[in-house]
C-alpha atoms as a PDB file:
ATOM      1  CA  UNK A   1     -10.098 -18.596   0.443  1.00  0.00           C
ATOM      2  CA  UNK A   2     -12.370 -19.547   3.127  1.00  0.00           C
ATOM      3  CA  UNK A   3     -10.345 -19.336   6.095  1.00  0.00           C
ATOM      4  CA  UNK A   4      -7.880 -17.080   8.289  1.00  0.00           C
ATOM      5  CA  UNK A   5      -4.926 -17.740   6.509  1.00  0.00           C
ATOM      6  CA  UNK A   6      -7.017 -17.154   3.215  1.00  0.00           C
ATOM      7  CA  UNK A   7      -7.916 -13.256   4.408  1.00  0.00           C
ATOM      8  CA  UNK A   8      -4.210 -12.678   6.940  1.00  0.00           C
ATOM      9  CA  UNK A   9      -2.254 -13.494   3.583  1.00  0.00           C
ATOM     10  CA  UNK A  10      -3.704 -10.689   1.334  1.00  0.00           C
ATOM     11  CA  UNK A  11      -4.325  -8.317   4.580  1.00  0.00           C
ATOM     12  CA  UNK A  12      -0.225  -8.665   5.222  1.00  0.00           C
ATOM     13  CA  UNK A  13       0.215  -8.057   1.494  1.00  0.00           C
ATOM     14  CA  UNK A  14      -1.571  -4.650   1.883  1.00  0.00           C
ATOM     15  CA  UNK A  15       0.038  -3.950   5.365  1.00  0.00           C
ATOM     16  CA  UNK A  16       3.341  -4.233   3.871  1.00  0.00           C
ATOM     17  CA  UNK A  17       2.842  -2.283   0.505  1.00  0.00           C
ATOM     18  CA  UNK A  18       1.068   0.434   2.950  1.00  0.00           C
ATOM     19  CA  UNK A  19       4.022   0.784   5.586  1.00  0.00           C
ATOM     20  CA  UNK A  20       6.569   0.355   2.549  1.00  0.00           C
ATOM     21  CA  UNK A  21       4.985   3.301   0.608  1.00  0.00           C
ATOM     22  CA  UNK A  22       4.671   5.465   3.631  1.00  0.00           C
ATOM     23  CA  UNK A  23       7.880   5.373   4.933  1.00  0.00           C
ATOM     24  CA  UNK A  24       9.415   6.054   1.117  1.00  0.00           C
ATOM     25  CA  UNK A  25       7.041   8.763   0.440  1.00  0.00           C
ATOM     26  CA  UNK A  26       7.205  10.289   4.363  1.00  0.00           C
ATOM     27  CA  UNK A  27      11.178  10.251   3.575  1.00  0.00           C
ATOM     28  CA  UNK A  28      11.311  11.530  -0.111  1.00  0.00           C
ATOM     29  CA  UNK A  29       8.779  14.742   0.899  1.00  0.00           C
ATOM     30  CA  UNK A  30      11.152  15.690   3.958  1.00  0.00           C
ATOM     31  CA  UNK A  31      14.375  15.185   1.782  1.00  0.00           C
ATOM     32  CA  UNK A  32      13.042  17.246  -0.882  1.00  0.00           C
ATOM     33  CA  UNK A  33      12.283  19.683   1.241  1.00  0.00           C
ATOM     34  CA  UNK A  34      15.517  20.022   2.518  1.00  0.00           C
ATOM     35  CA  UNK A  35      16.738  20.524  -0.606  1.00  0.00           C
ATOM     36  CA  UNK A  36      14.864  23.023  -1.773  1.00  0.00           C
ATOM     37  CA  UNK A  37      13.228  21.563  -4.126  1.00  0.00           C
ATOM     38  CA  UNK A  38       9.312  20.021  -5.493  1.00  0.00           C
ATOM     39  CA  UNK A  39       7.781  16.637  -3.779  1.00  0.00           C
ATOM     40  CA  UNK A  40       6.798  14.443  -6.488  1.00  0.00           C
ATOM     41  CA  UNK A  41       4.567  11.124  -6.421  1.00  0.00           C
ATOM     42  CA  UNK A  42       5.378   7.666  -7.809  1.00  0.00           C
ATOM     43  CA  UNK A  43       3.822   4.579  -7.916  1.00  0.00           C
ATOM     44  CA  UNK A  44       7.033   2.489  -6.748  1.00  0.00           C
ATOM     45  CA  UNK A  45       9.898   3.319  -4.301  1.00  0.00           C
ATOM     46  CA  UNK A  46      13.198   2.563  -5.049  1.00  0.00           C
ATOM     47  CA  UNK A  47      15.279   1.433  -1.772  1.00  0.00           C
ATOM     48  CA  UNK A  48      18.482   3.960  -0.467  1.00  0.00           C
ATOM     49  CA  UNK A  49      20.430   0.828   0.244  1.00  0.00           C
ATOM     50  CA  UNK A  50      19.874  -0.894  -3.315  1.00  0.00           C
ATOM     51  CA  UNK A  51      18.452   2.011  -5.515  1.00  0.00           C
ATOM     52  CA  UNK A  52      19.426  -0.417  -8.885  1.00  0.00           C
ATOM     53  CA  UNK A  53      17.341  -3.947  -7.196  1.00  0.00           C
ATOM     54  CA  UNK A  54      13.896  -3.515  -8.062  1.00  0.00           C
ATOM     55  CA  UNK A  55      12.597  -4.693  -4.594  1.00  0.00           C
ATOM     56  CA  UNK A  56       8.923  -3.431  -4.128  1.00  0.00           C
ATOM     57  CA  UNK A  57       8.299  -4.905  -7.577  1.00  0.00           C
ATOM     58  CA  UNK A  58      10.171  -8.182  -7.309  1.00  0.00           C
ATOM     59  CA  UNK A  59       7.593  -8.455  -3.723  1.00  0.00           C
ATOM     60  CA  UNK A  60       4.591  -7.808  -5.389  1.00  0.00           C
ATOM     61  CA  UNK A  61       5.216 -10.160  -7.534  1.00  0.00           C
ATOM     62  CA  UNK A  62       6.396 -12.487  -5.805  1.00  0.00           C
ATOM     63  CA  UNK A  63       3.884 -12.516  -3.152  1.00  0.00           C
ATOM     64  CA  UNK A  64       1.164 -12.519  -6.311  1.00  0.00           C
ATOM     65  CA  UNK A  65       1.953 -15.854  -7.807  1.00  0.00           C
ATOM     66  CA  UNK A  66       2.025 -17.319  -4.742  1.00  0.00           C
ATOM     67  CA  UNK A  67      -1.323 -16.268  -3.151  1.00  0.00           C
ATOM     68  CA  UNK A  68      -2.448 -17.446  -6.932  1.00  0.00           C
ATOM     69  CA  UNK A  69      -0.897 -21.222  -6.733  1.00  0.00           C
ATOM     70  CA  UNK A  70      -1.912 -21.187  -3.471  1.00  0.00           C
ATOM     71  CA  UNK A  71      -5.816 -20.054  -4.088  1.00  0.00           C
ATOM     72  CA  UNK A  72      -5.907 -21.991  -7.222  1.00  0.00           C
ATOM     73  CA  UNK A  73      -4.808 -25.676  -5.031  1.00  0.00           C
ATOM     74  CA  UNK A  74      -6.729 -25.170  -2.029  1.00  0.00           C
ATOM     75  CA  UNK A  75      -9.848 -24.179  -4.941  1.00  0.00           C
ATOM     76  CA  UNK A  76      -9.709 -27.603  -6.462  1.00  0.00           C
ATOM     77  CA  UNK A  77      -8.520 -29.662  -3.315  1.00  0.00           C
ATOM     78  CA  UNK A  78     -10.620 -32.944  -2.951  1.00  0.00           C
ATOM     79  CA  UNK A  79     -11.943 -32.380  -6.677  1.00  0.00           C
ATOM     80  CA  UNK A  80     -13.976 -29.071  -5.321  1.00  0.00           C
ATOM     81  CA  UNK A  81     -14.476 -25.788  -7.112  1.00  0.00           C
ATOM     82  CA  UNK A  82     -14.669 -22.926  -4.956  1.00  0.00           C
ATOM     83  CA  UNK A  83     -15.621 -19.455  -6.896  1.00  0.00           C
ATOM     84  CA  UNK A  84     -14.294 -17.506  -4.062  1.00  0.00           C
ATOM     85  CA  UNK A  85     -10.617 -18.715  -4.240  1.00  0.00           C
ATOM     86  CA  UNK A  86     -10.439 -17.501  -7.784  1.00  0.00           C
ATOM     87  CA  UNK A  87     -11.977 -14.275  -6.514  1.00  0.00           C
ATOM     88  CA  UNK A  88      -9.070 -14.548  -4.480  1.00  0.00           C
ATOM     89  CA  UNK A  89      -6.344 -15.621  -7.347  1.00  0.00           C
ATOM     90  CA  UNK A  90      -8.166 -12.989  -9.820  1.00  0.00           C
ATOM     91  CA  UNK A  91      -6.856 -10.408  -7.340  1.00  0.00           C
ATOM     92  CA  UNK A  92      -3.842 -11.477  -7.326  1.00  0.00           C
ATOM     93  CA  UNK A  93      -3.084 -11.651 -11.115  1.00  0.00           C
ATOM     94  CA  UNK A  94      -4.118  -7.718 -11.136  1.00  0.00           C
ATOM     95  CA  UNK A  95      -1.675  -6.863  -8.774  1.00  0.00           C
ATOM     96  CA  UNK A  96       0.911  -9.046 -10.080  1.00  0.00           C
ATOM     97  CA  UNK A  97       0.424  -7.020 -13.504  1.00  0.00           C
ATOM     98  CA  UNK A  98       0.810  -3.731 -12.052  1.00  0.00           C
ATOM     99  CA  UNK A  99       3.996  -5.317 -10.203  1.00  0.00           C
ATOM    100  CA  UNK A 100       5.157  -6.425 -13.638  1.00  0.00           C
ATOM    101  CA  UNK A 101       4.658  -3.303 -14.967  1.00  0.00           C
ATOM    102  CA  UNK A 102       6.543  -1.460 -11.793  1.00  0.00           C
ATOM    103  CA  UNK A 103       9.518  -3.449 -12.766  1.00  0.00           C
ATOM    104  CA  UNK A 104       9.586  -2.314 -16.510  1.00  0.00           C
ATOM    105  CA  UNK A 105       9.153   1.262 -15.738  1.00  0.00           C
ATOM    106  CA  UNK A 106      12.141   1.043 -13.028  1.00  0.00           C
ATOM    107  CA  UNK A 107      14.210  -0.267 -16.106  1.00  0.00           C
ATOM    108  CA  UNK A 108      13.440   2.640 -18.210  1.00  0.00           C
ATOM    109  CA  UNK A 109      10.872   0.785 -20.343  1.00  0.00           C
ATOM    110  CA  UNK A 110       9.151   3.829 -22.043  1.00  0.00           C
ATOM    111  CA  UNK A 111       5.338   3.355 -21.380  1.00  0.00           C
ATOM    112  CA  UNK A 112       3.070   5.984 -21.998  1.00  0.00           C
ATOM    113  CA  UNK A 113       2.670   8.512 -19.186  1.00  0.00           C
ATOM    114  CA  UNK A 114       0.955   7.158 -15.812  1.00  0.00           C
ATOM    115  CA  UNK A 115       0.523   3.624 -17.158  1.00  0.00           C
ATOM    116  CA  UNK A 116       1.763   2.504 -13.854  1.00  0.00           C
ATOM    117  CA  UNK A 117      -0.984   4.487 -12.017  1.00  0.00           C
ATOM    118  CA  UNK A 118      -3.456   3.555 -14.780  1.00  0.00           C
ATOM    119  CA  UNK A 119      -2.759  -0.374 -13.947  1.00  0.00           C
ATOM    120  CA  UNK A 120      -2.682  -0.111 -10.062  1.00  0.00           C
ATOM    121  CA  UNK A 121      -6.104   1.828 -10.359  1.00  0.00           C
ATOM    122  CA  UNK A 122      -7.541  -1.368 -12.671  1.00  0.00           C
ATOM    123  CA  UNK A 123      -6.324  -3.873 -10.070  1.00  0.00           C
ATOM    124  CA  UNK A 124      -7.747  -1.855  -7.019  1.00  0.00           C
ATOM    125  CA  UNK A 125     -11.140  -1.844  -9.177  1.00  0.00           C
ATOM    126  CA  UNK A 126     -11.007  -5.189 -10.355  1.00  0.00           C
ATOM    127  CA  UNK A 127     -10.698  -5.988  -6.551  1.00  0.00           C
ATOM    128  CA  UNK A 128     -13.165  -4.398  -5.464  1.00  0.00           C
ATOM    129  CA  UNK A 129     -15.772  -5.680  -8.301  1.00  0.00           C
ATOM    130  CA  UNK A 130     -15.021  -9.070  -7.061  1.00  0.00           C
ATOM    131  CA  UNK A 131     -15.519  -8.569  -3.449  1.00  0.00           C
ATOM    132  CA  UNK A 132     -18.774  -6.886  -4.007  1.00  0.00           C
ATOM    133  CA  UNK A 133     -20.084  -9.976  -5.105  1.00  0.00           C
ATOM    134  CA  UNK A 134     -17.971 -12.109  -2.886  1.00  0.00           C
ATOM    135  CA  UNK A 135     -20.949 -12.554  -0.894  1.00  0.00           C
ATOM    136  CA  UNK A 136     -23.457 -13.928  -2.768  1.00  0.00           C
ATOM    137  CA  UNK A 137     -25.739 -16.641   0.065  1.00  0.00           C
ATOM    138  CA  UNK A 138     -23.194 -15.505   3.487  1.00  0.00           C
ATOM    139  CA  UNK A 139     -24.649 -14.853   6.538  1.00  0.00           C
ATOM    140  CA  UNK A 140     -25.885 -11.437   7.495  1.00  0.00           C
ATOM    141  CA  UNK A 141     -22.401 -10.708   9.397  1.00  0.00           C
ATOM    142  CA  UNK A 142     -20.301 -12.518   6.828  1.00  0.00           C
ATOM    143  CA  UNK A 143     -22.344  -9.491   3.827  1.00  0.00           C
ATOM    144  CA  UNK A 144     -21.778  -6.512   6.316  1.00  0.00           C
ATOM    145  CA  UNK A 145     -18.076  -7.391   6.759  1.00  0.00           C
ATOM    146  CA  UNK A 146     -17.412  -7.737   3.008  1.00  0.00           C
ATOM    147  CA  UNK A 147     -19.302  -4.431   2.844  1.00  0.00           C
ATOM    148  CA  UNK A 148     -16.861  -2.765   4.968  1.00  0.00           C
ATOM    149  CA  UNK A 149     -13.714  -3.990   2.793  1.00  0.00           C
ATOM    150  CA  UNK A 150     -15.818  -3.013  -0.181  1.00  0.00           C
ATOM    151  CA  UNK A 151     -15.921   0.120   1.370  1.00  0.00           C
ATOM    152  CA  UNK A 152     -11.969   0.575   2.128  1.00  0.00           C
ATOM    153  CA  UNK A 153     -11.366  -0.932  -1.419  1.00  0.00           C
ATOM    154  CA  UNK A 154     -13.252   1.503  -3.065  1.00  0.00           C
ATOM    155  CA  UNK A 155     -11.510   4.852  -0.862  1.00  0.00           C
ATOM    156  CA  UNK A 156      -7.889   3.394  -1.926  1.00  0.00           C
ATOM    157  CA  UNK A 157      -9.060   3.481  -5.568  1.00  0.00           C
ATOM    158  CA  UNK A 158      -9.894   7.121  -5.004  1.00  0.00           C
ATOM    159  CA  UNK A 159      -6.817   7.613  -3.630  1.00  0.00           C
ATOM    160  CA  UNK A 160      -4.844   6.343  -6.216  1.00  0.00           C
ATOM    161  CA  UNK A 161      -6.546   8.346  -8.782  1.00  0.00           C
ATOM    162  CA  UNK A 162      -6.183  11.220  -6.263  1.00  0.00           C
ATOM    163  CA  UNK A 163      -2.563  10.472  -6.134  1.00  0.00           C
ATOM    164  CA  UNK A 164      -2.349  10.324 -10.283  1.00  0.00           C
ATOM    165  CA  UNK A 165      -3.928  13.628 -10.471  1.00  0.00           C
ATOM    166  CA  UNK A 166      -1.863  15.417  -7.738  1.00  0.00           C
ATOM    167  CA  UNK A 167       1.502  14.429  -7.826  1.00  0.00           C
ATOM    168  CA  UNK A 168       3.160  17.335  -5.931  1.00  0.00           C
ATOM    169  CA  UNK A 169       0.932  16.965  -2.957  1.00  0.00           C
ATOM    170  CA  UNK A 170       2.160  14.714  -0.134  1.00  0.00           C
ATOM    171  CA  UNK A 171      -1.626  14.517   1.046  1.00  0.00           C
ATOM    172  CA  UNK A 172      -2.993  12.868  -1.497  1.00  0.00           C
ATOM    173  CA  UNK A 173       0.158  10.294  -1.575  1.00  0.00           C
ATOM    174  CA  UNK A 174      -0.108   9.330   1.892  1.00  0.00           C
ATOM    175  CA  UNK A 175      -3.980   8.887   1.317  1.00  0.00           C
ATOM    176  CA  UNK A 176      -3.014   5.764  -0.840  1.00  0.00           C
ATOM    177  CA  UNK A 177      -1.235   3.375   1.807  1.00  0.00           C
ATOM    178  CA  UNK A 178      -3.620   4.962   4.252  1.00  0.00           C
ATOM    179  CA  UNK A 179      -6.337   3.181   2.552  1.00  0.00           C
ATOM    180  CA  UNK A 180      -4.303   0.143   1.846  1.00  0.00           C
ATOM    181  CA  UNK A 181      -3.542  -0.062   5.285  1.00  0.00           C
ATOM    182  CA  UNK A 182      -7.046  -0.095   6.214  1.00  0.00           C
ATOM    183  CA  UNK A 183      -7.963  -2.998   3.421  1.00  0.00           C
ATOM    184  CA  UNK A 184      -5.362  -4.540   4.976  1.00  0.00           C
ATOM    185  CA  UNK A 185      -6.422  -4.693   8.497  1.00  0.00           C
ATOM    186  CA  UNK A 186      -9.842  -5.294   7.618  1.00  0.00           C
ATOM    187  CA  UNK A 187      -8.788  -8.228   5.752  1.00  0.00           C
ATOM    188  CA  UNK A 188      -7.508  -9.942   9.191  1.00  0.00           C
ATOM    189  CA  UNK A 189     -10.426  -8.702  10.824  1.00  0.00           C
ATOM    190  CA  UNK A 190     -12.558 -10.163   8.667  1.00  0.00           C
ATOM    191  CA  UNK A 191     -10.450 -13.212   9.473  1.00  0.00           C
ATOM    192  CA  UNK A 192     -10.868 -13.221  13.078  1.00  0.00           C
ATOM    193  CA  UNK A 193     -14.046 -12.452  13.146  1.00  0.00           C
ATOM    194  CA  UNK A 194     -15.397 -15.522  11.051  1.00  0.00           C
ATOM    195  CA  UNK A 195     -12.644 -18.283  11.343  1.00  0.00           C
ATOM    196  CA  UNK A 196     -10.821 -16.951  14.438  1.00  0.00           C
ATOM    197  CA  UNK A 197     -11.210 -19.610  18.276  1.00  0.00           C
ATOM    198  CA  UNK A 198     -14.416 -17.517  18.948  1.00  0.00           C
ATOM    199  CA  UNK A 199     -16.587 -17.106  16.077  1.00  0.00           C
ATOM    200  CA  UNK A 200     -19.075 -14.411  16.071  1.00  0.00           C
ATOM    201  CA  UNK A 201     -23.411 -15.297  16.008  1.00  0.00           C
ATOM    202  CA  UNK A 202     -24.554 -15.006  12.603  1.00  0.00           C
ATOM    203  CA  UNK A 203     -27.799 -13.220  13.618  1.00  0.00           C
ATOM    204  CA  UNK A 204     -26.536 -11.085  15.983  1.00  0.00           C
ATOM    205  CA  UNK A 205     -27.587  -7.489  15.620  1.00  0.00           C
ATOM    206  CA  UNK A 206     -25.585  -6.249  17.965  1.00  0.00           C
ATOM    207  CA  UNK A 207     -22.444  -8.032  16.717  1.00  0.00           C
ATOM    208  CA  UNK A 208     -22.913  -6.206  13.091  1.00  0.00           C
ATOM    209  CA  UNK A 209     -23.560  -2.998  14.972  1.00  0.00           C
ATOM    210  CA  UNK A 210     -20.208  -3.370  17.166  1.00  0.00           C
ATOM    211  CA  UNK A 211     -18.605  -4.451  13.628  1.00  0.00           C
ATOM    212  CA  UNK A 212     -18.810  -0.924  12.736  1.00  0.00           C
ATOM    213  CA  UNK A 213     -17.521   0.747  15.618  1.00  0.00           C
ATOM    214  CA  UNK A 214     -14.209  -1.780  15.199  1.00  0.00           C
ATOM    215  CA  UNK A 215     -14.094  -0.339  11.804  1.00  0.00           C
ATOM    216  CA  UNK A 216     -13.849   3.383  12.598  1.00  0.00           C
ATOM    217  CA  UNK A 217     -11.141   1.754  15.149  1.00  0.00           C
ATOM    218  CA  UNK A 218      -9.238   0.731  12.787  1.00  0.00           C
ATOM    219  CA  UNK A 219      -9.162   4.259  11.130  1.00  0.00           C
ATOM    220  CA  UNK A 220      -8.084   5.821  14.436  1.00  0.00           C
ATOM    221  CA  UNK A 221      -5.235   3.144  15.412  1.00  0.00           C
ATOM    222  CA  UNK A 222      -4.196   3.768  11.134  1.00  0.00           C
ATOM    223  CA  UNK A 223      -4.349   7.625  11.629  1.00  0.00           C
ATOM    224  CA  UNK A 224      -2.450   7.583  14.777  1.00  0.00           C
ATOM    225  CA  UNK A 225       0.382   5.218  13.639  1.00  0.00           C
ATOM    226  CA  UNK A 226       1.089   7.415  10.186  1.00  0.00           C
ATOM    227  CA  UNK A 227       1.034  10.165  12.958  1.00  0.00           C
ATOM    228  CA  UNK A 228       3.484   9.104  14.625  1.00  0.00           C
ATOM    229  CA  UNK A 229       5.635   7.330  11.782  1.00  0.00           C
ATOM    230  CA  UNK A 230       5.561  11.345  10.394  1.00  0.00           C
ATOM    231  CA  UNK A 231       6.851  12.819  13.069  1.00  0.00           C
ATOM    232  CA  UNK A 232       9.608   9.944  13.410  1.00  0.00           C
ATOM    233  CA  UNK A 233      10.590  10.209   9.924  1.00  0.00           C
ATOM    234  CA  UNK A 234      10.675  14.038  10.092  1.00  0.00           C
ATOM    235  CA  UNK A 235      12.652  14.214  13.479  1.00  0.00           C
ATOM    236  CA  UNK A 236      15.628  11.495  11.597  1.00  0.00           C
ATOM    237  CA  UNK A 237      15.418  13.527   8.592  1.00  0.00           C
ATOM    238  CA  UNK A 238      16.127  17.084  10.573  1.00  0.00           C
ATOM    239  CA  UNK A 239      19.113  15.689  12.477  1.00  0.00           C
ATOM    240  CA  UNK A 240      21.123  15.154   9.157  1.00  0.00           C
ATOM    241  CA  UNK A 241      21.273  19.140   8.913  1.00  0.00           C
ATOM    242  CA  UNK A 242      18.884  21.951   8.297  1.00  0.00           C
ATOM    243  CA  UNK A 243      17.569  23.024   5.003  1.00  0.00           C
ATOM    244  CA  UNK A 244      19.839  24.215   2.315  1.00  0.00           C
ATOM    245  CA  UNK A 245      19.224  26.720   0.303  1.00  0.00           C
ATOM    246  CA  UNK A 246      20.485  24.601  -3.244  1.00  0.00           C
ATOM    247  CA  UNK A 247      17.534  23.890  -5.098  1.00  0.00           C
ATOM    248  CA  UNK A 248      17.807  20.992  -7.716  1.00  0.00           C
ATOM    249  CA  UNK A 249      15.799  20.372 -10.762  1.00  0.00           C
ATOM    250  CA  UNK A 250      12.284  19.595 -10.529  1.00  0.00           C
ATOM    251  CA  UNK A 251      10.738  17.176 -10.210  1.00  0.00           C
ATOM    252  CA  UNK A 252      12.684  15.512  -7.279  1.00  0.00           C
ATOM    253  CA  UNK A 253      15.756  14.114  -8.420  1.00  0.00           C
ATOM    254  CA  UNK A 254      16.308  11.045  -4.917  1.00  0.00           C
ATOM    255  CA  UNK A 255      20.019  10.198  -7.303  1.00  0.00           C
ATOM    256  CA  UNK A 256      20.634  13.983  -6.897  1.00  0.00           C
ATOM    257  CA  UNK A 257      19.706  14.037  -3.253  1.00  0.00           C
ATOM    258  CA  UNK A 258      21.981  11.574  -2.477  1.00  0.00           C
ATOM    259  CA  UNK A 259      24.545  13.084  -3.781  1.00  0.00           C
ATOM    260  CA  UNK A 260      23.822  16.187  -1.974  1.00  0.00           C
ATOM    261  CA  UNK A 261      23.875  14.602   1.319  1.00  0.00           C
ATOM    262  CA  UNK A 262      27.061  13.424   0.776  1.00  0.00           C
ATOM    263  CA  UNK A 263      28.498  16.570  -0.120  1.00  0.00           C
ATOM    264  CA  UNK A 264      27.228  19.018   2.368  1.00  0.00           C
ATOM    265  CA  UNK A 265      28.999  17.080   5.084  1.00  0.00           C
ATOM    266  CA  UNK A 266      32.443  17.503   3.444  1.00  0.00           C
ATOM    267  CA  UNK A 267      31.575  21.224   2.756  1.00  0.00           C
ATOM    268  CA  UNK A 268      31.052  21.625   6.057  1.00  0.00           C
ATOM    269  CA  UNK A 269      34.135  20.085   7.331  1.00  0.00           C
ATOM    270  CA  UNK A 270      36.567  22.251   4.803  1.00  0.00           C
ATOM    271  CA  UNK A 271      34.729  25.359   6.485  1.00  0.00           C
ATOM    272  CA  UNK A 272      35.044  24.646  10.038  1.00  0.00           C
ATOM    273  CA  UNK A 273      38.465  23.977   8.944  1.00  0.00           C
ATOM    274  CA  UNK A 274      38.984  27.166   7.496  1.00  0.00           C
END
């Protein structure tokens, strides 16, 4: 969609997933740990509060169809048709799918193994096809901030297949919403830039060159905050006991964690008792 609300929409989309992801994974590698026992990746997080309720799923989704009724109205409003609103929509149907299938794996549907991976890598791919040629006849500044996203799109695809192929390292998980953050920030630049109260000069050299510096910006502010959300996380996590020396069953088992928590605080009241 040609506007800011057509690039913050998708951009908050990504922020969300990103944050979501890195809190889940931040707090399943430092419970593990505590436990004893192996880190292991997934594509979706289930919640502590409602472990049963599908929510990540049910929000991708959700937020899918309607960026895709939306796209598809303002497309065809006053009889128009406007390719890059179904570049738009045709994003959203991908992810939508690999929210679909999120939900059927969280309900035990028996897929064949990393068909959730395979179908987030397709819609971070098909996304990226279509913004490469999102820009067919834009201005100068319009092509070099596309290019950027491109560029961002195409590092969270890497990541994801990263994340497939290394399961047990938390490095190559937190490279995913790392990446999605940065899509996703990019995405409101991108609408600030070009529909925001002071629109940039299409010719300006020195505009595209300063375009570039905002982008390793955004990197810095991204690396920082997961920084910092790390050490948060880890700090919360250590105040609920040191590590014990019970290891569970590999790969990490969050049902058996829980249960763990809940036990070594009675265990530790009978011995202070005794």
């Amino acid at each position: 969609m040609g506007s800011f609300v057509g690039h913050a929409y998708p951009g908050s989309l990504f922020m969300v997933l990103a944050l979501w992801w890195t809190v889940q994974m931040l707090q399943r590698y430092f419970r593990c740990k505590r436990f004893g026992t192996e880190y292991v990746a997934s594509v979706a997080h289930k919640s502590q509060a409602l472990p049963r309720v599908p929510i990540e799923p049910i929000f991708k989704m959700a937020v899918c169809t309607f960026g895709i009724v939306g796209e598809i109205i303002q497309g065809h409003y006053n009889d128009e048709f406007a390719p890059k609103n179904w570049h738009h929509a045709t994003m959203f149907v991908f992810f939508g799918f690999s929210g679909l299938v999120d939900m059927l794996v969280h309900y035990g549907f028996r897929f064949p193994k990393n068909v959730d991976y395979s179908l987030l890598i397709l819609s971070i791919g098909v996304e990226g096809f279509l913004f490469f040629w999102h820009v067919h006849g834009r201005e100068p500044v319009d092509v070099f901030l596309h290019k950027l996203l491109v560029f961002a799109i195409f590092m969270a695809f890497c990541a994801a297949f990263a994340e497939m192929c290394l399961p047990y390292s938390i490095t190559a998980s937190l490279a995913r919403p790392f990446f999605f953050f940065l899509k996703g920030t990019w995405f409101w630049q991108i609408g600030f830039t070009l529909y925001g109260p002071f629109p940039v000069a299409a010719g300006d050299d020195h505009v595209q060159m300063m375009i570039a510096v905002y982008f390793t910006w955004h990197v810095a502010i991204i690396t920082l905050f997961m920084f910092g959300l790390g050490i948060l996380i880890s700090s919360l996590q250590s105040q609920k006991g040191g590590y014990t020396r019970v290891a569970l069953s590999n790969p990490c088992n969050e049902e058996k964690i829980g249960l763990m928590e809940k036990e070594i605080p009675s265990e530790n009241n009978n011995a202070e008792v005794l």
